[in-house]
N, C-alpha and C. Protein backbone atom coordinates (compact mmCIF):
# COMPACT_ATOMS: atom_id res chain seq x y z
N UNK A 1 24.93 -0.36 20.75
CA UNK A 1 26.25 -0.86 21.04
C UNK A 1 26.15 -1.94 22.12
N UNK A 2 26.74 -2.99 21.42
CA UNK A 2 26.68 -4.41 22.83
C UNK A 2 27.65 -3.85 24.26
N UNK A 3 27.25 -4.15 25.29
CA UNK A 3 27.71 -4.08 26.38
C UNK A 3 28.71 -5.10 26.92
N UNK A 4 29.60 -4.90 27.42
CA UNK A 4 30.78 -5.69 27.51
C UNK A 4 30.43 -7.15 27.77
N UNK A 5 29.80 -7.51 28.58
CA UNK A 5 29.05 -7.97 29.33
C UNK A 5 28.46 -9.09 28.37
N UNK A 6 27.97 -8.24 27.07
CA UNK A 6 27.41 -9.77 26.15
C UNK A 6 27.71 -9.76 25.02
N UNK A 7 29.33 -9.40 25.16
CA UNK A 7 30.45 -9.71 24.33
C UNK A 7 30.94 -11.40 24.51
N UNK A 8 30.63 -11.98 23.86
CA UNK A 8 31.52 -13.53 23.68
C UNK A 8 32.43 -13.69 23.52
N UNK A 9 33.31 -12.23 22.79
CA UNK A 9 34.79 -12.47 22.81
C UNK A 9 35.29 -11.53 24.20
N UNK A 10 34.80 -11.12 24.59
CA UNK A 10 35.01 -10.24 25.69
C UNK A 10 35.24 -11.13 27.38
N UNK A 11 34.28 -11.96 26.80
CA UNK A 11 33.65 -13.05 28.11
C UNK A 11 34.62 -14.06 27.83
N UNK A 12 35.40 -14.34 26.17
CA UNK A 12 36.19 -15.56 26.40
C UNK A 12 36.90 -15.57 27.04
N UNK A 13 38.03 -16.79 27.62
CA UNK A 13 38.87 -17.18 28.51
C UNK A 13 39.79 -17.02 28.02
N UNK A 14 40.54 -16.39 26.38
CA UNK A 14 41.36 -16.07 25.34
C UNK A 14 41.53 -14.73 25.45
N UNK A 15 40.48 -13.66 25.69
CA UNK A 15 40.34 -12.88 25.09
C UNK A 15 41.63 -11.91 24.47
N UNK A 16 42.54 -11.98 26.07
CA UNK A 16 43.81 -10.87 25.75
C UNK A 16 44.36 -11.25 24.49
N UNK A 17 44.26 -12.71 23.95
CA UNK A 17 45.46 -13.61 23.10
C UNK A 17 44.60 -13.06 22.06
N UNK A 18 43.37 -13.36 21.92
CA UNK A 18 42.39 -12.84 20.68
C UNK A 18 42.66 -11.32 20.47
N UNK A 19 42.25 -10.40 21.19
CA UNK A 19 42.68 -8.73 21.19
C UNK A 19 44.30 -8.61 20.70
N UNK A 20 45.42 -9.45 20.94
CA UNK A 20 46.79 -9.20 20.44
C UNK A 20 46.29 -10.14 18.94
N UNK A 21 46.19 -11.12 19.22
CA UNK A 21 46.41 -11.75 17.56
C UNK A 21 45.67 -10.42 16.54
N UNK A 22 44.47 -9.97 16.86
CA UNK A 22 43.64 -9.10 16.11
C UNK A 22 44.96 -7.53 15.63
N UNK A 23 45.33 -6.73 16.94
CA UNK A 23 45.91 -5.66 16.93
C UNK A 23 47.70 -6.34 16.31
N UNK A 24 47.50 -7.55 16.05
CA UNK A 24 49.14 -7.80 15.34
C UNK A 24 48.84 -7.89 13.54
N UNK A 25 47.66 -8.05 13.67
CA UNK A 25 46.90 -7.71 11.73
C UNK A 25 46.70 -8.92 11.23
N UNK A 26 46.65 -10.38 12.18
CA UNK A 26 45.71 -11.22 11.47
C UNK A 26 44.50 -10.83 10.97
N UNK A 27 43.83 -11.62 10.20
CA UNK A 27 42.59 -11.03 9.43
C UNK A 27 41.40 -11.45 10.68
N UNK A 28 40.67 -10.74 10.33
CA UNK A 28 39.12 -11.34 11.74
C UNK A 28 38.62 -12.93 11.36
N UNK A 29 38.73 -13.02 9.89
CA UNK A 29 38.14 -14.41 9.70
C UNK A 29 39.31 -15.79 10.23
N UNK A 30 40.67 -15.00 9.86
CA UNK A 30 41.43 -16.34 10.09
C UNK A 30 41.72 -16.32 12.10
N UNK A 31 41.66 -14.77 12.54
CA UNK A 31 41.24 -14.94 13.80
C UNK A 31 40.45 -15.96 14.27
N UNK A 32 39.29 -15.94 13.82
CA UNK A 32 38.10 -16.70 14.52
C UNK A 32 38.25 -17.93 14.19
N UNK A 33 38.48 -18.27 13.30
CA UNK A 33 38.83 -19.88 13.07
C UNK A 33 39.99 -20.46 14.11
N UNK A 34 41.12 -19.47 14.24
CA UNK A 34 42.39 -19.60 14.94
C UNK A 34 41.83 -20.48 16.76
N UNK A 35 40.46 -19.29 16.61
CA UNK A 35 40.33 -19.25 18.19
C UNK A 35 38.80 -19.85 18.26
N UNK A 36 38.24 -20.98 16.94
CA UNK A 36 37.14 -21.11 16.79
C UNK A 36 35.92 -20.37 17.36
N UNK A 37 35.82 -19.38 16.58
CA UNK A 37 34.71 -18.62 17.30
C UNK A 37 34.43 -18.28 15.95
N UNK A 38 32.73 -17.60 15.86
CA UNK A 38 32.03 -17.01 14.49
C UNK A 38 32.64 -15.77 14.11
N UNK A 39 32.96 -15.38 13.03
CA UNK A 39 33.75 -14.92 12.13
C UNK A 39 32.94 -13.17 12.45
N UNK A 40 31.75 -13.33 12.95
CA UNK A 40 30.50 -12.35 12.86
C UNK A 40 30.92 -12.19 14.23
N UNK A 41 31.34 -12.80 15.63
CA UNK A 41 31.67 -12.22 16.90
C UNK A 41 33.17 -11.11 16.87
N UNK A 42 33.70 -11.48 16.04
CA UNK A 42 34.80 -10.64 16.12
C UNK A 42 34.64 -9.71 15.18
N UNK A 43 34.00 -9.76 14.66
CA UNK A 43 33.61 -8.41 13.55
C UNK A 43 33.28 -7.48 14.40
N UNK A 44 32.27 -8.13 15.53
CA UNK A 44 31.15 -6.78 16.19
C UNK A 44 32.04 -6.60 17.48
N UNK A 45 32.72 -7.78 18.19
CA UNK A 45 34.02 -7.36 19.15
C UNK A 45 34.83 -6.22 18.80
N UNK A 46 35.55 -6.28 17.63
CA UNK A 46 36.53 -5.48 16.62
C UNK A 46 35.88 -3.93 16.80
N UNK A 47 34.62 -3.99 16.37
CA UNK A 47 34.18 -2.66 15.86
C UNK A 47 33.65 -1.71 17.09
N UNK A 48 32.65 -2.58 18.13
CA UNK A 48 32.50 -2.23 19.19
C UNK A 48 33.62 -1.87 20.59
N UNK A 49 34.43 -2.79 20.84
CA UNK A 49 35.29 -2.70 21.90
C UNK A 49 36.93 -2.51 21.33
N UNK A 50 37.38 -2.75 20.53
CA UNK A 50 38.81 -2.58 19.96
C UNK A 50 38.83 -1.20 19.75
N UNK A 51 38.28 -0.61 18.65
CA UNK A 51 37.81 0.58 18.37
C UNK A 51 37.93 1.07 18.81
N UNK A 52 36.83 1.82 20.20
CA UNK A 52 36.92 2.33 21.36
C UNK A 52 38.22 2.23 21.97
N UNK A 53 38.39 1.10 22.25
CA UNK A 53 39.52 1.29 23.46
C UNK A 53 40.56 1.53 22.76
N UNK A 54 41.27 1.35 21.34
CA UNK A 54 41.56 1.71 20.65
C UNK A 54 42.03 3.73 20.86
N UNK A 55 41.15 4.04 20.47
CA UNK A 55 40.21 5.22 20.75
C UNK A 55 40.85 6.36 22.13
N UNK A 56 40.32 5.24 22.98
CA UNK A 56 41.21 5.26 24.53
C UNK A 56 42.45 5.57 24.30
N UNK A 57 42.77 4.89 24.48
CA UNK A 57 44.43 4.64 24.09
C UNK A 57 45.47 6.31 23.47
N UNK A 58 44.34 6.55 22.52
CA UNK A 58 44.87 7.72 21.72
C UNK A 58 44.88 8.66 22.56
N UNK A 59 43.67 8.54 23.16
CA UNK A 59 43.36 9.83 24.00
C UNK A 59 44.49 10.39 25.25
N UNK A 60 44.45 8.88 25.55
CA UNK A 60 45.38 9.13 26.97
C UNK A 60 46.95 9.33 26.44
N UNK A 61 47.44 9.05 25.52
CA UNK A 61 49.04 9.24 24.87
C UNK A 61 48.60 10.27 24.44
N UNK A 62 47.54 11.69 24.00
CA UNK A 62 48.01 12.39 23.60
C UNK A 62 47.74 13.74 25.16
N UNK A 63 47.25 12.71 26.13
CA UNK A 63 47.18 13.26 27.46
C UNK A 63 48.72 13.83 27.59
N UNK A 64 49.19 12.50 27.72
CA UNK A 64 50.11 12.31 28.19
C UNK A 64 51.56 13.09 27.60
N UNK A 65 51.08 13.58 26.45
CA UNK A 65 52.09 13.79 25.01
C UNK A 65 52.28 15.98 25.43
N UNK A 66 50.68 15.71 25.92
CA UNK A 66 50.29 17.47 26.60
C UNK A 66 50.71 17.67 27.97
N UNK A 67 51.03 16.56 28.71
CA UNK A 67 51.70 16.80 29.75
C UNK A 67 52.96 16.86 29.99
N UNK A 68 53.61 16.37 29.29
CA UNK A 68 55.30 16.11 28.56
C UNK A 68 55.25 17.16 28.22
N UNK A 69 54.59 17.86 27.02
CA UNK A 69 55.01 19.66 26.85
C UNK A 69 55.27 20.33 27.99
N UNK A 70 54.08 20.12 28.71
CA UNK A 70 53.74 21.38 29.90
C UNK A 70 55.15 21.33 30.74
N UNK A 71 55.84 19.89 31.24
CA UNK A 71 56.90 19.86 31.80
C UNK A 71 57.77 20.42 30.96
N UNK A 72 58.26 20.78 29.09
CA UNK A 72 59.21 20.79 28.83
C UNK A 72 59.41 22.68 29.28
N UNK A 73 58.08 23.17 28.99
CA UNK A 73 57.65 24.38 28.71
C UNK A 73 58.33 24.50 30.43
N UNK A 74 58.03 24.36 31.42
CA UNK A 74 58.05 24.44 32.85
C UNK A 74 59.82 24.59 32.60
N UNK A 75 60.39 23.60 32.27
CA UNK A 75 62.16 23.25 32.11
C UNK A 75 62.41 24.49 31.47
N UNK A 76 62.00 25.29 30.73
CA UNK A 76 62.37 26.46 29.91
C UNK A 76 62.48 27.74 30.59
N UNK A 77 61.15 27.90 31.21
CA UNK A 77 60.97 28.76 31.90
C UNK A 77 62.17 28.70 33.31
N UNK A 78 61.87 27.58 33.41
CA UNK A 78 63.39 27.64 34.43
C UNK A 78 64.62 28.05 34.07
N UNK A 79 64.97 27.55 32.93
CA UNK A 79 66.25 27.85 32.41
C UNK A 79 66.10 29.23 32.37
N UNK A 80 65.52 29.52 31.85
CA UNK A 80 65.28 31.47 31.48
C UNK A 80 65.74 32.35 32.61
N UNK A 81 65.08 31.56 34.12
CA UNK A 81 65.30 32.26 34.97
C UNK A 81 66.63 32.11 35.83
N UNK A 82 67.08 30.74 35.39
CA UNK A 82 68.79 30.85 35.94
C UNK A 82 69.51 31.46 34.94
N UNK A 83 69.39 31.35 33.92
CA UNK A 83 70.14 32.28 32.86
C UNK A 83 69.91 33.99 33.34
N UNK A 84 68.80 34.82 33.77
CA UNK A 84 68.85 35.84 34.65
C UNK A 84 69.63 35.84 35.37
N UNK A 85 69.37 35.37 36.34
CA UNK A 85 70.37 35.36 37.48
C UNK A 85 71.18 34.88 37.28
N UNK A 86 71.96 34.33 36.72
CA UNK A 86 73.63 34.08 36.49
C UNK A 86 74.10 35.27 36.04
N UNK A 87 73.90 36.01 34.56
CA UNK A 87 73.67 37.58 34.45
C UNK A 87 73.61 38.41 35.41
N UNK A 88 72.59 38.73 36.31
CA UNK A 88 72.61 39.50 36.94
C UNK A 88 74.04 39.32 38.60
N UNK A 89 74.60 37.74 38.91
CA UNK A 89 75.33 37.78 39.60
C UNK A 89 76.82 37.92 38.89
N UNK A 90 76.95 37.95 37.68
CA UNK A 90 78.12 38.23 37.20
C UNK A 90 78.31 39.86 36.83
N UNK A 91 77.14 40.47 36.77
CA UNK A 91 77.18 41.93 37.16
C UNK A 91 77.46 42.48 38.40
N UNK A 92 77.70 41.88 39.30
CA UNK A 92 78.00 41.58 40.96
C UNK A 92 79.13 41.51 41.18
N UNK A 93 79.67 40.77 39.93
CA UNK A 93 81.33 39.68 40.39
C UNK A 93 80.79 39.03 41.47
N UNK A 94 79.76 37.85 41.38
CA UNK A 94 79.44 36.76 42.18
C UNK A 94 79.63 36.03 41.51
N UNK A 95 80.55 35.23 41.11
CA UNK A 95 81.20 34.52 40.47
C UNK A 95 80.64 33.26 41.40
N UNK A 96 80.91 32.90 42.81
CA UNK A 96 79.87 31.63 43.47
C UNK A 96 78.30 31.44 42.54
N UNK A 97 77.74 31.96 43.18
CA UNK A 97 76.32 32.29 42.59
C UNK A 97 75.92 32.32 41.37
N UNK A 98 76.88 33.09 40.22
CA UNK A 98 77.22 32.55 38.80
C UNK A 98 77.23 31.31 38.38
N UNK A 99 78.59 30.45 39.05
CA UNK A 99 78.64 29.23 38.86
C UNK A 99 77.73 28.03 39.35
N UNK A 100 76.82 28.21 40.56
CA UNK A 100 75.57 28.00 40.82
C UNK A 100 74.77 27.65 39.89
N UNK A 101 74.00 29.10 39.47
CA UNK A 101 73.17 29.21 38.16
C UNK A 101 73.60 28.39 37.08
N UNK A 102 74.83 28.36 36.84
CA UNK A 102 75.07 27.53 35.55
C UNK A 102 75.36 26.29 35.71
N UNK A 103 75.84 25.93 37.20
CA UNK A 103 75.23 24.38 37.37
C UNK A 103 73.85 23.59 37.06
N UNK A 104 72.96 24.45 37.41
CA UNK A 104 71.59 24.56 37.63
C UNK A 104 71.03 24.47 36.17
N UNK A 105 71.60 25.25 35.23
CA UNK A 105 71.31 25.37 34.14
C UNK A 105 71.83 23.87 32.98
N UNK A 106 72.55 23.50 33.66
CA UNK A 106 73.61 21.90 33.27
C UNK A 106 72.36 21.47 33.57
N UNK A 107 72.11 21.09 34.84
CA UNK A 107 70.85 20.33 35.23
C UNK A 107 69.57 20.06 34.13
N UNK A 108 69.09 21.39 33.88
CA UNK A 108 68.00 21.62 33.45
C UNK A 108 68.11 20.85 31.93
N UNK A 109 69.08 21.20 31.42
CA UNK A 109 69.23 20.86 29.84
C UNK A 109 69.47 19.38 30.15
N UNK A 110 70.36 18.77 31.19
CA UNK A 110 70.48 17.49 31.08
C UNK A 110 69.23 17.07 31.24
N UNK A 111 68.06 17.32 32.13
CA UNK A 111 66.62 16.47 32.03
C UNK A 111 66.03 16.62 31.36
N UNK A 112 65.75 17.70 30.13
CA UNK A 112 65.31 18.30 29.13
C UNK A 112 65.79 16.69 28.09
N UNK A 113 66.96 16.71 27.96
CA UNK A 113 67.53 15.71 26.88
C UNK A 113 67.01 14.18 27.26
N UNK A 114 67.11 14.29 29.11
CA UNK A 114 66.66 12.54 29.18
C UNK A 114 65.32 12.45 28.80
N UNK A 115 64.06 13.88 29.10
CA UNK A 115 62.93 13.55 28.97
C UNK A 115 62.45 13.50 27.55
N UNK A 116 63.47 13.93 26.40
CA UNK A 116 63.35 13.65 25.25
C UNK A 116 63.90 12.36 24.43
N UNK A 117 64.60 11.75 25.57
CA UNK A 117 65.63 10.46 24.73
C UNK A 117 66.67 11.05 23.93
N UNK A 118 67.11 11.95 24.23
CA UNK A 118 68.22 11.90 23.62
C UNK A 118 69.73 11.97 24.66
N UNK A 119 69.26 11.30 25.50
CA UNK A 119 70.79 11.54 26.53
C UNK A 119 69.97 10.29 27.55
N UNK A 120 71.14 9.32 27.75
CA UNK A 120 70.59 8.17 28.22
C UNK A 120 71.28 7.87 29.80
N UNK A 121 70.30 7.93 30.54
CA UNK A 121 70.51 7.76 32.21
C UNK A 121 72.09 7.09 32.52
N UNK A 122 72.96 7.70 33.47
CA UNK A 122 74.18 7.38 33.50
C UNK A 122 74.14 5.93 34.37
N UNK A 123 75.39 5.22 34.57
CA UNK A 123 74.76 3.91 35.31
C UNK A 123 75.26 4.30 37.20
N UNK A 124 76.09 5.97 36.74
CA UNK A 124 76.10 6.28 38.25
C UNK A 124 77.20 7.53 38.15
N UNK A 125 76.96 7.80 39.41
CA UNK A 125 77.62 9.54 39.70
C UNK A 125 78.82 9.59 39.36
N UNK A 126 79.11 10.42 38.77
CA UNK A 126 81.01 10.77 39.06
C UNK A 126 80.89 11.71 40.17
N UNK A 127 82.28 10.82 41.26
CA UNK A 127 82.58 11.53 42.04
C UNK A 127 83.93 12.16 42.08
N UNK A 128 84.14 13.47 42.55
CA UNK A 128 85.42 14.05 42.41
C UNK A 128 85.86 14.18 43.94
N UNK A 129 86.99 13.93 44.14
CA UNK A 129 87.48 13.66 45.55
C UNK A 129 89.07 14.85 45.26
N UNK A 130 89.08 15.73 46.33
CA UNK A 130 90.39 16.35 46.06
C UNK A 130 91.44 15.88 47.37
N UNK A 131 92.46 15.29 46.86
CA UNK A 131 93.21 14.78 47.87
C UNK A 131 94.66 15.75 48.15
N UNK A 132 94.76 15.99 49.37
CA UNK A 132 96.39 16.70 49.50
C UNK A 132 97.15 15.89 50.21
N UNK A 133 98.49 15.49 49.27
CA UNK A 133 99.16 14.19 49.69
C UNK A 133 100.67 14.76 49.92
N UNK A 134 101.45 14.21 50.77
CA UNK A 134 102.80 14.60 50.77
C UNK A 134 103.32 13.69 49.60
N UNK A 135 104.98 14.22 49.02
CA UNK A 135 105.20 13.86 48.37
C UNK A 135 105.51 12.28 48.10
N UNK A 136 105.66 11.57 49.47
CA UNK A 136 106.55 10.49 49.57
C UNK A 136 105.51 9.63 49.91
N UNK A 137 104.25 10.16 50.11
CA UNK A 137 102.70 9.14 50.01
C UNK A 137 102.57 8.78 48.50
N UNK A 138 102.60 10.51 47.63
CA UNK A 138 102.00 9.97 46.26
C UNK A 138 102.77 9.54 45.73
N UNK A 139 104.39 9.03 46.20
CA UNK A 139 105.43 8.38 45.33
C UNK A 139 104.73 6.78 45.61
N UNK A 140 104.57 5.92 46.88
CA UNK A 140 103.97 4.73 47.25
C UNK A 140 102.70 4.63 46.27
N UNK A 141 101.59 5.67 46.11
CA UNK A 141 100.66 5.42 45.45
C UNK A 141 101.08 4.69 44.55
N UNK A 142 101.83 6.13 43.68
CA UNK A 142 102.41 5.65 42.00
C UNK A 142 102.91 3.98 41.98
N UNK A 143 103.95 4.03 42.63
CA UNK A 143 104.04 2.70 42.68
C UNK A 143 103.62 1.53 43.12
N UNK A 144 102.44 1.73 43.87
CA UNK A 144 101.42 0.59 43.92
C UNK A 144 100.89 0.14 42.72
N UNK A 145 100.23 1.37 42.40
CA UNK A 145 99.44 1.54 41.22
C UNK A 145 100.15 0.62 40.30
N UNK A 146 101.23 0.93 39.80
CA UNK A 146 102.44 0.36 38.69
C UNK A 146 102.39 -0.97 38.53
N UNK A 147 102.40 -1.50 39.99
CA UNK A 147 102.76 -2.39 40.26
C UNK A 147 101.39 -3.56 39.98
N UNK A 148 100.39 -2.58 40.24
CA UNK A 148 99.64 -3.62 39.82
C UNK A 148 98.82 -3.93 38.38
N UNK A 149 99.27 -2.55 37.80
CA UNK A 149 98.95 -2.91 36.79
C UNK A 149 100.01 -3.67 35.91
N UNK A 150 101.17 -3.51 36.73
CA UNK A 150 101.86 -4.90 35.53
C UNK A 150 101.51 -6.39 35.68
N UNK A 151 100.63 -6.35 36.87
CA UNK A 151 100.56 -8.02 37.14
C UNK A 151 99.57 -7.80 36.33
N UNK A 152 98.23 -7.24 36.33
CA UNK A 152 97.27 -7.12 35.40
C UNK A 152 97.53 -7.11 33.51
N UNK A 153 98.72 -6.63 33.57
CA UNK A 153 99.21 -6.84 32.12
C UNK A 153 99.76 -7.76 31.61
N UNK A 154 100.04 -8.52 32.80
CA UNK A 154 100.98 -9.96 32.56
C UNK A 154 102.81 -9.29 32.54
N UNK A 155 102.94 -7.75 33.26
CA UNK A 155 104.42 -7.50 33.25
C UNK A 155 104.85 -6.93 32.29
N UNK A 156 103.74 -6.92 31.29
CA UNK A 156 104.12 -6.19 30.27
C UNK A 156 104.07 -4.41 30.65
N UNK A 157 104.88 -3.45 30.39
CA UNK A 157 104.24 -2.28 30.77
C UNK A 157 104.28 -1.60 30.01
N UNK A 158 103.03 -0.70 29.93
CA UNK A 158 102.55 -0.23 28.42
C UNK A 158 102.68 1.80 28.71
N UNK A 159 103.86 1.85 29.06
CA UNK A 159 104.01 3.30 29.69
C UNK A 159 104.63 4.07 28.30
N UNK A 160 104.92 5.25 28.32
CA UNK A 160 105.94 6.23 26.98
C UNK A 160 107.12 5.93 27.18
């Protein structure tokens, strides 16, 4: 096996452009003409170093494919164990601690779904704010509010 080293396509000043034209399914011959080089360097480039790293490539995505389990397997086992204990605090009437756990358990399934693609990163938090207003504040609100959404409507108001 040639060594990287006295690879000619390896050593060219192309090479990345040569390695994509090759892995996009031009043929090796119209490669080498493309990138004038012998038709016989990219044969033994191709077979020797593509291959392999090729090869590589597989190895480490299916690394990577076994480490993605191990986390989903890890997410499960978690869930399992807030699903216990939510059980066991609703045998309590800990209804706090209940609702806890099943926050927790929201959690878990929501990263479960992002780390699968099927639930796509929010662009930001909902926040819930509880306000206690006298009555004659939230009457000004309302009618701020009103007010501006009719300029925003052009006055039109789109109420029941």
């Amino acid at each position: 096996m040639a060594v990287r080293g006295s690879c000619k396509v390896c050593a060219h000043p192309q090479r990345e452009e040569i390695d994509r034209t090759l892995l996009s399914g031009l043929s090796q011959v119209k490669t080498a003409r493309l990138f004038k080089l012998n038709p016989s360097l990219i044969q033994r480039h191709v077979e020797e170093h593509i291959t392999r790293d090729a090869a590589v490539a597989l190895e480490v995505a299916a690394e990577q494919r076994n480490h993605g389990q191990e986390v989903l397997a890890t997410i499960s086992t978690l869930e399992s164990e807030a699903t216990r204990l939510q059980t066991s605090a609703e045998g309590y009437n800990d209804y706090r601690t209940a609702l806890a756990c099943l926050g927790e358990r929201r959690h878990l399934v929501e990263l479960r779904c992002r780390i699968l693609g099927e639930l796509q990163a929010r662009g930001g938090d909902t926040n819930i704010v509880n306000l206690n207003l006298d009555p004659a504040t939230a009457a000004r609100m309302c009618a701020t509010y009103l007010e501006r959404q009719k300029l925003l409507d052009g006055g039109v108001h789109r109420g029941n």
